[in-house]
PDB file of N, CA and C in Angstrom:
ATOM      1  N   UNK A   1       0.478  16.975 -15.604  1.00  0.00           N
ATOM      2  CA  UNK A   1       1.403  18.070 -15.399  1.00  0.00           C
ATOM      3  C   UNK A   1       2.827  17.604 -15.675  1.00  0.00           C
ATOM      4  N   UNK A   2       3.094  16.793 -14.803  1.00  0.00           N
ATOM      5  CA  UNK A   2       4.438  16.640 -15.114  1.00  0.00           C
ATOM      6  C   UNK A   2       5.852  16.848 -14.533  1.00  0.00           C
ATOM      7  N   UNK A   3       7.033  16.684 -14.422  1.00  0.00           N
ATOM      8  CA  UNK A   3       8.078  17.112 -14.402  1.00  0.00           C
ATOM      9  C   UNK A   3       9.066  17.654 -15.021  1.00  0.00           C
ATOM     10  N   UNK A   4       8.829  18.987 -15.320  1.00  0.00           N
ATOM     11  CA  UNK A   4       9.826  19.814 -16.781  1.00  0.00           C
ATOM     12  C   UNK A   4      10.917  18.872 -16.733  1.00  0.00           C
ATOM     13  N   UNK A   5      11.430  18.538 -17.804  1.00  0.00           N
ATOM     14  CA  UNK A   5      12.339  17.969 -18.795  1.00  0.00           C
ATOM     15  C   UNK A   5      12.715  16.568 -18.296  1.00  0.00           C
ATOM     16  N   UNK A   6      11.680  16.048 -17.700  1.00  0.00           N
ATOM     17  CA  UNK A   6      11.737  14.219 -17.165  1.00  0.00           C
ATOM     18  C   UNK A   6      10.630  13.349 -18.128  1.00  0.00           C
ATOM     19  N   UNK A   7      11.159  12.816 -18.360  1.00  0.00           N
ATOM     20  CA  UNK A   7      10.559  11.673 -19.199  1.00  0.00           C
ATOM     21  C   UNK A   7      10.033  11.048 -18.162  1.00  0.00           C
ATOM     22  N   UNK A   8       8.883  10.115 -18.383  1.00  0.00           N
ATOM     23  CA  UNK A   8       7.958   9.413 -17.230  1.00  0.00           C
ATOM     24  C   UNK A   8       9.012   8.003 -16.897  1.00  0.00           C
ATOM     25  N   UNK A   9       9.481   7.634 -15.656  1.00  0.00           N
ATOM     26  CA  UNK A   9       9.900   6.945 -14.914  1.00  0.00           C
ATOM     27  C   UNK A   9       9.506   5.851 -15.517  1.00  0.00           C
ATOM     28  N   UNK A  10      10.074   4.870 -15.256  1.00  0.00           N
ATOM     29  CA  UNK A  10       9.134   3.311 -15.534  1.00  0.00           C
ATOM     30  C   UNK A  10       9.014   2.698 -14.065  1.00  0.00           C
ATOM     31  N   UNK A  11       8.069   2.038 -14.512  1.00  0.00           N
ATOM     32  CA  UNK A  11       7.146   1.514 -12.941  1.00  0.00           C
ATOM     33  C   UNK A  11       8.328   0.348 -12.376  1.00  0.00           C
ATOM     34  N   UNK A  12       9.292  -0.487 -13.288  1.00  0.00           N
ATOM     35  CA  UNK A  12       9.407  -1.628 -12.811  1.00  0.00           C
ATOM     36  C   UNK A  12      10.955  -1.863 -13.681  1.00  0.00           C
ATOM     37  N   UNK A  13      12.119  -2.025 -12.639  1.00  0.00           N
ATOM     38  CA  UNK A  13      13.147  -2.333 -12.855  1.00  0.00           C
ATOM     39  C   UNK A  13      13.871  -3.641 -12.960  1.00  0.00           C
ATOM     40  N   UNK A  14      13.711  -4.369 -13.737  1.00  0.00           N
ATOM     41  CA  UNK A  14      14.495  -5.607 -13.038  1.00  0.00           C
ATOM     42  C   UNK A  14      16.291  -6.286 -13.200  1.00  0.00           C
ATOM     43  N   UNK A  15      16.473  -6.697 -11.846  1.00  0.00           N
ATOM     44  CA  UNK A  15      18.014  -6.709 -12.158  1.00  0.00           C
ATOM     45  C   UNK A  15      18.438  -8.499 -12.018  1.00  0.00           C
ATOM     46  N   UNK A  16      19.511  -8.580 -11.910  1.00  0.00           N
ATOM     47  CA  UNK A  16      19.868 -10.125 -11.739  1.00  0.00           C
ATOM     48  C   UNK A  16      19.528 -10.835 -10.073  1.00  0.00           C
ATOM     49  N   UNK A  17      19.479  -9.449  -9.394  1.00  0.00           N
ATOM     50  CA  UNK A  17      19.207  -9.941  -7.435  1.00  0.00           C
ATOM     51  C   UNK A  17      17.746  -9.320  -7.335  1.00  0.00           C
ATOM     52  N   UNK A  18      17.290  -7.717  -7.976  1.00  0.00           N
ATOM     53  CA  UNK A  18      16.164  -6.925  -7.555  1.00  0.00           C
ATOM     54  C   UNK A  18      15.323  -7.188  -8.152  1.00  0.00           C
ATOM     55  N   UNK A  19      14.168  -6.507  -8.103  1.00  0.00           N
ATOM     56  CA  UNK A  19      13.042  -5.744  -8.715  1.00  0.00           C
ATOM     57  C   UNK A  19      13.025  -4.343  -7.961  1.00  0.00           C
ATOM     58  N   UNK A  20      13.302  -3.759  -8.531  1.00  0.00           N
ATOM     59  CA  UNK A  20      13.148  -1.801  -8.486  1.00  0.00           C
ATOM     60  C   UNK A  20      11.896  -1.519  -8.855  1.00  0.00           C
ATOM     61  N   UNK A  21      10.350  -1.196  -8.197  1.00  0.00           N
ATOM     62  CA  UNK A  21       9.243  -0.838  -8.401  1.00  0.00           C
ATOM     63  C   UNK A  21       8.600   0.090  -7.755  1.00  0.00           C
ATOM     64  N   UNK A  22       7.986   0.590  -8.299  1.00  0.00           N
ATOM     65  CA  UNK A  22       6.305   1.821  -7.908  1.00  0.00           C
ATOM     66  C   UNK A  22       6.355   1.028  -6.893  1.00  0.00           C
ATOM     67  N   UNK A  23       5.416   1.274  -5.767  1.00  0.00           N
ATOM     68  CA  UNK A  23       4.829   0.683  -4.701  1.00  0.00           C
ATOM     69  C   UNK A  23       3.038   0.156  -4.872  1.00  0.00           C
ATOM     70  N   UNK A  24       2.610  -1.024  -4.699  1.00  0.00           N
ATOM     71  CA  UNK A  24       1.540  -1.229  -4.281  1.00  0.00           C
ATOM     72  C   UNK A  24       1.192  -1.724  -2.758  1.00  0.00           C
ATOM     73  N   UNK A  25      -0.104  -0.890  -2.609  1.00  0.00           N
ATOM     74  CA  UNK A  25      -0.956  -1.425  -1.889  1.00  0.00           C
ATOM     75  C   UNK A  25      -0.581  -2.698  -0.757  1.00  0.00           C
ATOM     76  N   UNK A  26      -0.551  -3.821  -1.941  1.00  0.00           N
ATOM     77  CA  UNK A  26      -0.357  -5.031  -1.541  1.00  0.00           C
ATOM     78  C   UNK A  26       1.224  -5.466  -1.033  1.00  0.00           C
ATOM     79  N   UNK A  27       2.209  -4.282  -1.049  1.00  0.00           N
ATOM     80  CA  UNK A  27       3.452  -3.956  -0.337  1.00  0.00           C
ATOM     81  C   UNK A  27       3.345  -3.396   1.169  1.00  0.00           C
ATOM     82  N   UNK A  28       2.022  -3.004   1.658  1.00  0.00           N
ATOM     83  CA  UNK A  28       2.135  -2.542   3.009  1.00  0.00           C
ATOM     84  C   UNK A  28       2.710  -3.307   3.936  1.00  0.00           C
ATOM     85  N   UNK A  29       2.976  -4.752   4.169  1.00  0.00           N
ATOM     86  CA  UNK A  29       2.846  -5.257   5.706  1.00  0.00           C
ATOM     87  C   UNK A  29       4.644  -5.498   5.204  1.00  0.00           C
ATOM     88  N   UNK A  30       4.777  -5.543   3.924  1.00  0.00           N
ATOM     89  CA  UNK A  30       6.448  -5.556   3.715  1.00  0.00           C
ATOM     90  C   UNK A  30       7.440  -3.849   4.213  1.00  0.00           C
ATOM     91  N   UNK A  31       6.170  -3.395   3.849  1.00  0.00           N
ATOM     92  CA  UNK A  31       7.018  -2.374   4.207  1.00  0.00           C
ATOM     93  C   UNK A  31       6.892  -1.626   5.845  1.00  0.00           C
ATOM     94  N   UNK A  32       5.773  -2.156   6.338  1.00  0.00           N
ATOM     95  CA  UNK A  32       6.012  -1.937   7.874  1.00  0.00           C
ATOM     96  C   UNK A  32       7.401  -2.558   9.048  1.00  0.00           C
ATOM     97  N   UNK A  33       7.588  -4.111   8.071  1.00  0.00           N
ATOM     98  CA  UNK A  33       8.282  -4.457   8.661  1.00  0.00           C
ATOM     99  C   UNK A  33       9.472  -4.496   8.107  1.00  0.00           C
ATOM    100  N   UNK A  34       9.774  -3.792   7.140  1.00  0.00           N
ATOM    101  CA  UNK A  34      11.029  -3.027   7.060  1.00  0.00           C
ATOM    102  C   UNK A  34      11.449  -2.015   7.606  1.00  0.00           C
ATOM    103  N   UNK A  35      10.579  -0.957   7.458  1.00  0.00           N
ATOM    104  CA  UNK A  35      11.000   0.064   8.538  1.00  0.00           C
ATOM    105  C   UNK A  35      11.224  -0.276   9.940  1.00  0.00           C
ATOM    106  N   UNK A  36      10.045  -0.783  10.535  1.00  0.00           N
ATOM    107  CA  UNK A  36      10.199  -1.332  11.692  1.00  0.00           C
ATOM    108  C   UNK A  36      11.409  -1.862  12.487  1.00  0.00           C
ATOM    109  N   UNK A  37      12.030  -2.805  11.327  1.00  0.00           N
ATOM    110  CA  UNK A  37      13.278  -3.380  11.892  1.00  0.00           C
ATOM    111  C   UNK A  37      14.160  -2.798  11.517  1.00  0.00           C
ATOM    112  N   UNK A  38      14.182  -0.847  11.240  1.00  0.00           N
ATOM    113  CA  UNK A  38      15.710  -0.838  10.856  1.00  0.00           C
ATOM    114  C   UNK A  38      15.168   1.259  11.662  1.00  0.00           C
ATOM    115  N   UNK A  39      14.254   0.757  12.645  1.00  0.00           N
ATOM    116  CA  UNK A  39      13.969   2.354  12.766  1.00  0.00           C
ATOM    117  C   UNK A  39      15.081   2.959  13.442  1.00  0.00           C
ATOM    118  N   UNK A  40      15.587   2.449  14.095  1.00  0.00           N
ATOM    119  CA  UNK A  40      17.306   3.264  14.827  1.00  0.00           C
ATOM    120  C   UNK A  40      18.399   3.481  13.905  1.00  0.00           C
ATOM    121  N   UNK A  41      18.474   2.836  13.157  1.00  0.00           N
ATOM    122  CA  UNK A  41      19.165   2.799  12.130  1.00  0.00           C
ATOM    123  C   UNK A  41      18.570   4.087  10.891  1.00  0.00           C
ATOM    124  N   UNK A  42      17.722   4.041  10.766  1.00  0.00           N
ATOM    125  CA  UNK A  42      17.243   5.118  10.009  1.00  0.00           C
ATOM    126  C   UNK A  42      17.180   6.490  10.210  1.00  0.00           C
ATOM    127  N   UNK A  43      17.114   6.460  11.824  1.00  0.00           N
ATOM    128  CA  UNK A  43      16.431   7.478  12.357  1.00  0.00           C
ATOM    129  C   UNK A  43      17.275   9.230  12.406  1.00  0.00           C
ATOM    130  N   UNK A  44      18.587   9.124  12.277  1.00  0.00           N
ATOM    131  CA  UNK A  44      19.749   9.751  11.728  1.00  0.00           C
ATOM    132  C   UNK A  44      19.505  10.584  10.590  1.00  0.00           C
ATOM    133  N   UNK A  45      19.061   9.502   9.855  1.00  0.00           N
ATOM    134  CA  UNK A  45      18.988  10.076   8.053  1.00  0.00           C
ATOM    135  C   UNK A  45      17.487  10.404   7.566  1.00  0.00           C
ATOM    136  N   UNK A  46      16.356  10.525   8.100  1.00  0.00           N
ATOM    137  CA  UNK A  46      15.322   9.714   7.260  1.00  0.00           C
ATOM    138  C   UNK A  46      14.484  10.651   8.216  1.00  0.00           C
ATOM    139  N   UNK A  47      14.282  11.838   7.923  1.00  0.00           N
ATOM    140  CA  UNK A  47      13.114  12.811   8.790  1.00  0.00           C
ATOM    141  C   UNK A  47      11.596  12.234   8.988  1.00  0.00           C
ATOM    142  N   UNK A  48      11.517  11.155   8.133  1.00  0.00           N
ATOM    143  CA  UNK A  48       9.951  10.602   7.921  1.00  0.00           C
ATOM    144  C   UNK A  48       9.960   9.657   9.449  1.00  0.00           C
ATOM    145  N   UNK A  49      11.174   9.205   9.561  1.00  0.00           N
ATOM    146  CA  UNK A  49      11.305   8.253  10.827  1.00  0.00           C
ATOM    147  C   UNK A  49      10.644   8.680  11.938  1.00  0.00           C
ATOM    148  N   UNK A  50      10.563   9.834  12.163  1.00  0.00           N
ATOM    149  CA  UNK A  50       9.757  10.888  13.359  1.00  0.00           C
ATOM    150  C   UNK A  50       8.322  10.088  13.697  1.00  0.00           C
ATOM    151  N   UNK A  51       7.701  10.013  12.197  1.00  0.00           N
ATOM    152  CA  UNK A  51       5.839   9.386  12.430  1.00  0.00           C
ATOM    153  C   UNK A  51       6.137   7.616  12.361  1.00  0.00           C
ATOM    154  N   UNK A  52       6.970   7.195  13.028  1.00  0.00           N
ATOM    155  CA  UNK A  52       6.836   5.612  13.285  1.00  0.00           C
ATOM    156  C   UNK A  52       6.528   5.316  14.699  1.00  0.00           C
ATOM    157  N   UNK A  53       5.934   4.225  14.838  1.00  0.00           N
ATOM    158  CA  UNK A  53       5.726   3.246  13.979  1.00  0.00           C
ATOM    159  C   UNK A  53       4.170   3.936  13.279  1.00  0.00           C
ATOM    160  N   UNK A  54       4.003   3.339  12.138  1.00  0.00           N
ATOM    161  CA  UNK A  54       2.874   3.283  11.525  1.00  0.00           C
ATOM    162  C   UNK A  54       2.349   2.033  10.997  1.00  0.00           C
ATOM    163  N   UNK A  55       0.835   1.820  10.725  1.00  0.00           N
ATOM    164  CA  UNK A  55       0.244   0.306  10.971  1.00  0.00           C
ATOM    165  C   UNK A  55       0.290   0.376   9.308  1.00  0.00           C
ATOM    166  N   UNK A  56      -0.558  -0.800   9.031  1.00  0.00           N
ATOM    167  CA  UNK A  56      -0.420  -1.551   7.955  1.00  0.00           C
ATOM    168  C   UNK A  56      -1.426  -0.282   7.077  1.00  0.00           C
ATOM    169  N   UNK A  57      -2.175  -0.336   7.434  1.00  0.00           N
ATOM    170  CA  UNK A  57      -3.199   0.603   7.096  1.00  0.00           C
ATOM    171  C   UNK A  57      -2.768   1.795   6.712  1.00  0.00           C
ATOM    172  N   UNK A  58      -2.104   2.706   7.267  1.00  0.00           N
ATOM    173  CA  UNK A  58      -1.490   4.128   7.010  1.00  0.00           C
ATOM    174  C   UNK A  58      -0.389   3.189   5.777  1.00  0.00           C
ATOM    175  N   UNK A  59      -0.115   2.678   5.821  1.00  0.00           N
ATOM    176  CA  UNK A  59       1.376   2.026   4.480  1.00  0.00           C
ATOM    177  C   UNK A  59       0.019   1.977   3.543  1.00  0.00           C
ATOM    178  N   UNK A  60      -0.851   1.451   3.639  1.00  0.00           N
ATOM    179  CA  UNK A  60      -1.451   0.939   2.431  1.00  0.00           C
ATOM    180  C   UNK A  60      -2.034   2.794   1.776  1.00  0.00           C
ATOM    181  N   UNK A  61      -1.982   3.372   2.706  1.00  0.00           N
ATOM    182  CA  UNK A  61      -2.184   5.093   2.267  1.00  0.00           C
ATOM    183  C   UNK A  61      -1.088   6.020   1.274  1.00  0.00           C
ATOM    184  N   UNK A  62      -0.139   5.284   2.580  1.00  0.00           N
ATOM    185  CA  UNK A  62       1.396   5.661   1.527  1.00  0.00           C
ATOM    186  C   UNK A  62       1.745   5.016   0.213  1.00  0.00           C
ATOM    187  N   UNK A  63       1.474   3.742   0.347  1.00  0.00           N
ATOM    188  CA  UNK A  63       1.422   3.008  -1.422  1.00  0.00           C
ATOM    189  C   UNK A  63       0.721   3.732  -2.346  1.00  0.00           C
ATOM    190  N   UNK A  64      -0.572   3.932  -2.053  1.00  0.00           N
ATOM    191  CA  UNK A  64      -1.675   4.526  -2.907  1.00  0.00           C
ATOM    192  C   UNK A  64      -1.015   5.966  -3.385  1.00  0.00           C
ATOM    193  N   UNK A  65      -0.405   6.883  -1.625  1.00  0.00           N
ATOM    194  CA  UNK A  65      -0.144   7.889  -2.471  1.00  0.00           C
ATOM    195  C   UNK A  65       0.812   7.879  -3.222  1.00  0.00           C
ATOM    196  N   UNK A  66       1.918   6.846  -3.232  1.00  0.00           N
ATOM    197  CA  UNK A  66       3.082   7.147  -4.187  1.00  0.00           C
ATOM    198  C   UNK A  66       2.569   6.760  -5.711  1.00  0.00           C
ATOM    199  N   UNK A  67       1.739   5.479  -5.766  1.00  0.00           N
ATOM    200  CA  UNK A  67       1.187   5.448  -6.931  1.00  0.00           C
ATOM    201  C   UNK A  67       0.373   6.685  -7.574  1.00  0.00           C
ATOM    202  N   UNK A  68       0.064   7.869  -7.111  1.00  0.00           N
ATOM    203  CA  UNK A  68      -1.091   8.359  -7.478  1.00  0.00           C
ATOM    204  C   UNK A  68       0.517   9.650  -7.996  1.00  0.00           C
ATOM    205  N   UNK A  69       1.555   9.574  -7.246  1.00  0.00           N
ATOM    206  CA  UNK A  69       2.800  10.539  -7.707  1.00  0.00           C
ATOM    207  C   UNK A  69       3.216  10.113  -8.699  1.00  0.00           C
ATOM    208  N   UNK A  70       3.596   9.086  -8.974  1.00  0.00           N
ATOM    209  CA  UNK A  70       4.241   8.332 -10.038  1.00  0.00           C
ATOM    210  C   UNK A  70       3.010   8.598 -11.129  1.00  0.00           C
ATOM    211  N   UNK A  71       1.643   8.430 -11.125  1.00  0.00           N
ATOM    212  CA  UNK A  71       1.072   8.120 -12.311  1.00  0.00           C
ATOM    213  C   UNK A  71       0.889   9.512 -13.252  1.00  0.00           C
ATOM    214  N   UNK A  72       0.922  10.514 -11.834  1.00  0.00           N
ATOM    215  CA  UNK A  72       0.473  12.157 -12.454  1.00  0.00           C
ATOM    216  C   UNK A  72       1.770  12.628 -12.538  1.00  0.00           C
ATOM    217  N   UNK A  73       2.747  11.911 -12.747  1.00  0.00           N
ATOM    218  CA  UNK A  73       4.350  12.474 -13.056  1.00  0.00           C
ATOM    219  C   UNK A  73       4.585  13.658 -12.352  1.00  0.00           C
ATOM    220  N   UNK A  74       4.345  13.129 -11.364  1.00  0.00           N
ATOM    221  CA  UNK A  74       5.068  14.243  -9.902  1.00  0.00           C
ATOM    222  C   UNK A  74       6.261  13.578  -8.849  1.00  0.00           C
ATOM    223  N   UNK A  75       6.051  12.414  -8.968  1.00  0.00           N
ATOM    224  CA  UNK A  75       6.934  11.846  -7.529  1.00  0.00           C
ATOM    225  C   UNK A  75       6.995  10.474  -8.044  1.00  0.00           C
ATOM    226  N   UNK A  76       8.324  10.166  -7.857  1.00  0.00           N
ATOM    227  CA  UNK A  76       8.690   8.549  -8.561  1.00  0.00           C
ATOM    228  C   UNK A  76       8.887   7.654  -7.125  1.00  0.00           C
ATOM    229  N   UNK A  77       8.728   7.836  -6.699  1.00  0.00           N
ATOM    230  CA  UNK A  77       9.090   6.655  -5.438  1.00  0.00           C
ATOM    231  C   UNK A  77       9.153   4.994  -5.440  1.00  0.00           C
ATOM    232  N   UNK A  78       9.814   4.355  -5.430  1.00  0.00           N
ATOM    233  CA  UNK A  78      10.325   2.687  -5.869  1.00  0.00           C
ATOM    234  C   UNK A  78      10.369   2.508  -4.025  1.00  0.00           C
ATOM    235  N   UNK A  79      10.003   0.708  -4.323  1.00  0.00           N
ATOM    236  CA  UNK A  79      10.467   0.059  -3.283  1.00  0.00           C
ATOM    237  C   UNK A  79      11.456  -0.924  -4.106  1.00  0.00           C
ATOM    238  N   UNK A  80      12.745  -1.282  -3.186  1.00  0.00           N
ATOM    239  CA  UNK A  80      13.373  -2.120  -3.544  1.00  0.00           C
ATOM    240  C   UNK A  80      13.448  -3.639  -2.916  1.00  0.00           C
ATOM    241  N   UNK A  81      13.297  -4.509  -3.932  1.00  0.00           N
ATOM    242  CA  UNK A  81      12.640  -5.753  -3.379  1.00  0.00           C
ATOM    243  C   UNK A  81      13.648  -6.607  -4.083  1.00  0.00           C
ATOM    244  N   UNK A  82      13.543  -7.918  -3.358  1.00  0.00           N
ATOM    245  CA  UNK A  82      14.693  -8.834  -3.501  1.00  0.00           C
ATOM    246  C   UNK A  82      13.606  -9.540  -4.891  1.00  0.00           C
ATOM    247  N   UNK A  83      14.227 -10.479  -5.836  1.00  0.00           N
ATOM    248  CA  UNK A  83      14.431 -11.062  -7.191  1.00  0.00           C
ATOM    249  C   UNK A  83      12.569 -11.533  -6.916  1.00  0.00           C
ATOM    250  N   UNK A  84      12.448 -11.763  -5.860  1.00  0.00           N
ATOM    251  CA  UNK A  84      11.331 -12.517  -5.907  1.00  0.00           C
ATOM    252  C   UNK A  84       9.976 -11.938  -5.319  1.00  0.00           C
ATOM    253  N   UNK A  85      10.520 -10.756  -4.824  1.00  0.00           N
ATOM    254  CA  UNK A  85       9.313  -9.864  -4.612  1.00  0.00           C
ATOM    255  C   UNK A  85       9.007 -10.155  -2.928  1.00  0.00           C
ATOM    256  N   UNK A  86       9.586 -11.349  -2.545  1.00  0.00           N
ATOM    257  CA  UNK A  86       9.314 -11.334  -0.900  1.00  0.00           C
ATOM    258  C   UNK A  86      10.013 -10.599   0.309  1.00  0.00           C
ATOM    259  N   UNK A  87      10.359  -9.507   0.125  1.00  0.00           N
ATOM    260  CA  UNK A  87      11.020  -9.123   0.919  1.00  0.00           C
ATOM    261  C   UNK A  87      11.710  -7.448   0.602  1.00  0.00           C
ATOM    262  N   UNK A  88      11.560  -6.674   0.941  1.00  0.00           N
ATOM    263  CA  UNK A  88      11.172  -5.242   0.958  1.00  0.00           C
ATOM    264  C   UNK A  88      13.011  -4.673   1.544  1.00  0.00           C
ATOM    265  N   UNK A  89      13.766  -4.556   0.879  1.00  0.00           N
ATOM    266  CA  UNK A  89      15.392  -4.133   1.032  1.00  0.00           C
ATOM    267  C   UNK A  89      15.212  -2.969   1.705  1.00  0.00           C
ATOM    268  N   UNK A  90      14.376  -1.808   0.551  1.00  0.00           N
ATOM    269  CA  UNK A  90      14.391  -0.597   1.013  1.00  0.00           C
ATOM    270  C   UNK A  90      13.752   0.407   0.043  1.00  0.00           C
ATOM    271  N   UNK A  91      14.354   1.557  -0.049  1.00  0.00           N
ATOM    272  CA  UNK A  91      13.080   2.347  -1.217  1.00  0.00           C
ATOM    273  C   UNK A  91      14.452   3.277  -1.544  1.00  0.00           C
ATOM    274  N   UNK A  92      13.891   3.704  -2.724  1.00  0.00           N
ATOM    275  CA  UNK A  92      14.324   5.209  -3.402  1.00  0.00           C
ATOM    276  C   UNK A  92      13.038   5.981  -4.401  1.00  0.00           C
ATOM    277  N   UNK A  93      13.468   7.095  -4.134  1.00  0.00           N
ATOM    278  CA  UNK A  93      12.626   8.008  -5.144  1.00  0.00           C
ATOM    279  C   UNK A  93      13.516   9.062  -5.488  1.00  0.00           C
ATOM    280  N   UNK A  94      12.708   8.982  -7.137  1.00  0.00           N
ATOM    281  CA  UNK A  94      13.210  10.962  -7.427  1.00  0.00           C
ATOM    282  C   UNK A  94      12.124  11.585  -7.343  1.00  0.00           C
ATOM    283  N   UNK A  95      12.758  12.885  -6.485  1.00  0.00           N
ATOM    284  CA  UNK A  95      11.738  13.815  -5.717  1.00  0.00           C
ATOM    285  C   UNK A  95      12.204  15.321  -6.368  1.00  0.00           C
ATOM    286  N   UNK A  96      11.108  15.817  -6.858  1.00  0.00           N
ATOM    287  CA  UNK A  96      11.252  17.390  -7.469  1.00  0.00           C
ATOM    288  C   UNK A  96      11.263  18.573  -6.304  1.00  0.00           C
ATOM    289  N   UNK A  97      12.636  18.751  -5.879  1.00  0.00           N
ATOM    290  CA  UNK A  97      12.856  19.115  -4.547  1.00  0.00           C
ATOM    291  C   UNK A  97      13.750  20.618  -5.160  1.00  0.00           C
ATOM    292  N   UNK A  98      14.587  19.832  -6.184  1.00  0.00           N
ATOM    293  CA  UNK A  98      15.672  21.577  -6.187  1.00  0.00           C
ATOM    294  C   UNK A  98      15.871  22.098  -7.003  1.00  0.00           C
ATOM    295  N   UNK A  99      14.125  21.953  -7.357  1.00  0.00           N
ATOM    296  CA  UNK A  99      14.004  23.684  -8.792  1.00  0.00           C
ATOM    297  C   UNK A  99      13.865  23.027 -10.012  1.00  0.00           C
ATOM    298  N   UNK A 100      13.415  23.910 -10.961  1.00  0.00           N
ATOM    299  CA  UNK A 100      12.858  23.406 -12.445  1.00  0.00           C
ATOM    300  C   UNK A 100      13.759  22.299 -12.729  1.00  0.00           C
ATOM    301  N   UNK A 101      13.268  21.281 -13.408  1.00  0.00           N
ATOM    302  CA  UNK A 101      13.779  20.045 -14.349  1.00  0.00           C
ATOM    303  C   UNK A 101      15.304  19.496 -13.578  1.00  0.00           C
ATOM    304  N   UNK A 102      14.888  19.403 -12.354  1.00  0.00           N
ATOM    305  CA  UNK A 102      16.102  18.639 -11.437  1.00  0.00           C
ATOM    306  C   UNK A 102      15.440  17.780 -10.734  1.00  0.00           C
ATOM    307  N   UNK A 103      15.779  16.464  -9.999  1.00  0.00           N
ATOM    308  CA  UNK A 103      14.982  15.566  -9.066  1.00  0.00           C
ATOM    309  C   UNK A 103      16.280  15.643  -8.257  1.00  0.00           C
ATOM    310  N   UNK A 104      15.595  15.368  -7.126  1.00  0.00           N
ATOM    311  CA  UNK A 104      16.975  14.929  -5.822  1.00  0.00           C
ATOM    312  C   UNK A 104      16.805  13.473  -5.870  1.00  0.00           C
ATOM    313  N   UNK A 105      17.601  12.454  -5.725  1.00  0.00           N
ATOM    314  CA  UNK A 105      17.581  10.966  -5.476  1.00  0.00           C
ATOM    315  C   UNK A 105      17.989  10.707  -4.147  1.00  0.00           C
ATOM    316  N   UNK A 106      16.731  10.235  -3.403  1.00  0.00           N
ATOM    317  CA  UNK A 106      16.667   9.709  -2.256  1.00  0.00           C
ATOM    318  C   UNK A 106      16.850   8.102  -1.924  1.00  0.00           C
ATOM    319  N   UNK A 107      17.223   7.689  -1.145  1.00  0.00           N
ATOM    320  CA  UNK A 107      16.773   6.410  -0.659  1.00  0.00           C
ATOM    321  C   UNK A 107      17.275   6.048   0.523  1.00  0.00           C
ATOM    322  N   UNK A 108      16.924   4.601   0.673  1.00  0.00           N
ATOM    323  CA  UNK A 108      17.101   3.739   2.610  1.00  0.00           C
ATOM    324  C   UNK A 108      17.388   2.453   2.094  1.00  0.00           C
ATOM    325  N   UNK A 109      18.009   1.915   2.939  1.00  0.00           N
ATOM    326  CA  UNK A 109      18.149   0.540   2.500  1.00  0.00           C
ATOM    327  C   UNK A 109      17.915  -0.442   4.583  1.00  0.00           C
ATOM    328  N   UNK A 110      17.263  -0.732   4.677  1.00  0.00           N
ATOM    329  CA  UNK A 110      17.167  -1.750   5.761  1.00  0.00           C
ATOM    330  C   UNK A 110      18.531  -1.806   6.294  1.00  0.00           C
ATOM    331  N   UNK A 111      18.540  -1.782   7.589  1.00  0.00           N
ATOM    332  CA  UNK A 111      19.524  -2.391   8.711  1.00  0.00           C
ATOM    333  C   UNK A 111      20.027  -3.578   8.169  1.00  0.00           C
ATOM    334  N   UNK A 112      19.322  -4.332   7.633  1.00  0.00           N
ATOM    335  CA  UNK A 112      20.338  -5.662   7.964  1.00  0.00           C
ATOM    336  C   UNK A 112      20.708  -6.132   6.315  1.00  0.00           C
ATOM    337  N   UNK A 113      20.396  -5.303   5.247  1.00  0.00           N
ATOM    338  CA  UNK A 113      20.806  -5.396   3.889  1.00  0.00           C
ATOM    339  C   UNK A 113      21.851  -4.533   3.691  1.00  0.00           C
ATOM    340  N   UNK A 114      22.590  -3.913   4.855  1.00  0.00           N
ATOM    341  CA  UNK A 114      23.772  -2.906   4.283  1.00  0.00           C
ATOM    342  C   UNK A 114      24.765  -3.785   3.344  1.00  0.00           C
ATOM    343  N   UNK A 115      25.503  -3.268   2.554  1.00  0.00           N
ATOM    344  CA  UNK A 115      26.701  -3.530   2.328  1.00  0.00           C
ATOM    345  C   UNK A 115      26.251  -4.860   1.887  1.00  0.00           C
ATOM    346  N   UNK A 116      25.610  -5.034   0.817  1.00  0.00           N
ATOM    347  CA  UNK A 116      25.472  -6.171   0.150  1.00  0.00           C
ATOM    348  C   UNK A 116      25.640  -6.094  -1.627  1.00  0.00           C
ATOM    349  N   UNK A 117      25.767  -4.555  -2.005  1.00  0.00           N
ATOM    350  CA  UNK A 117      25.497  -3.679  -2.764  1.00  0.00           C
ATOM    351  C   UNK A 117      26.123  -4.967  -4.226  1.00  0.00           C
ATOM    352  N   UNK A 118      28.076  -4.890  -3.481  1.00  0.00           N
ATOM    353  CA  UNK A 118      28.462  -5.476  -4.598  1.00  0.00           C
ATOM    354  C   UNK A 118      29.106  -6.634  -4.363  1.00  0.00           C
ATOM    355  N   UNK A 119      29.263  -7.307  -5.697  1.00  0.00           N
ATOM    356  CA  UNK A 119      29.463  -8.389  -5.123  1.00  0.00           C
ATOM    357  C   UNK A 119      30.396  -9.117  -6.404  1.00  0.00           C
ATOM    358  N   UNK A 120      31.735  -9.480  -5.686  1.00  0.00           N
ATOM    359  CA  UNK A 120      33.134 -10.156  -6.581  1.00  0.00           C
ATOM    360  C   UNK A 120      32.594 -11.435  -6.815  1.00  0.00           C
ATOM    361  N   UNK A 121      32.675 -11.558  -8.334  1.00  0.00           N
ATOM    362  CA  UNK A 121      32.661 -13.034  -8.430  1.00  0.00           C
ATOM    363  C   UNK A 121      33.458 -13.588  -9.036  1.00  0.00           C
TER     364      UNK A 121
END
């Protein structure tokens, strides 16, 4: 199906600090304990915060389903992960929220990765 006038997302971003990616599976216990440690902090912005905590198991549901959005070009959802893949920053997605061939851009970034964004050298 698709997203009128979106070209298909790419699975995998890489930057000089990130990797910007789809979510797998094998991202659940990173991403429990990201949320986990930043749920007050989230809880303001982030309506999903309501169903926490959630176990490893329900994440490994949520991976699957974002992969299964991303592949049928409905829902792009990324986790953002540090250079080396160990460690789970935070997420964004574009979400087909406000009407034909528009995405809204969402995201979270962890409690304790604020304000790391830029950096003078």
């Amino acid at each position: 199906m698709g997203i009128e006038g979106v070209r298909t997302a790419p699975y995998r971003i890489e930057t000089e600090r990130l990797v910007i990616r789809c979510y797998d599976p094998h991202d659940a216990p990173l991403l429990v304990e990201a949320v986990t440690a930043s749920v007050e902090h989230l809880r303001p912005w982030m309506p999903w915060i309501r169903f926490e905590p959630q176990s490893v198991e329900q994440r490994v549901e949520f991976c699957r389903g974002a992969r299964a959005g991303f592949d049928a070009d409905e829902n792009y959802t990324y986790g953002v992960f540090t250079r080396d893949e160990s460690r789970l920053l935070g997420g964004s997605g574009l979400h087909p929220r406000g009407g034909p061939a528009s995405l809204e851009i969402g995201y979270w970034v962890r409690s304790d990765a604020l304000r790391q964004g830029s950096r003078r050298r």
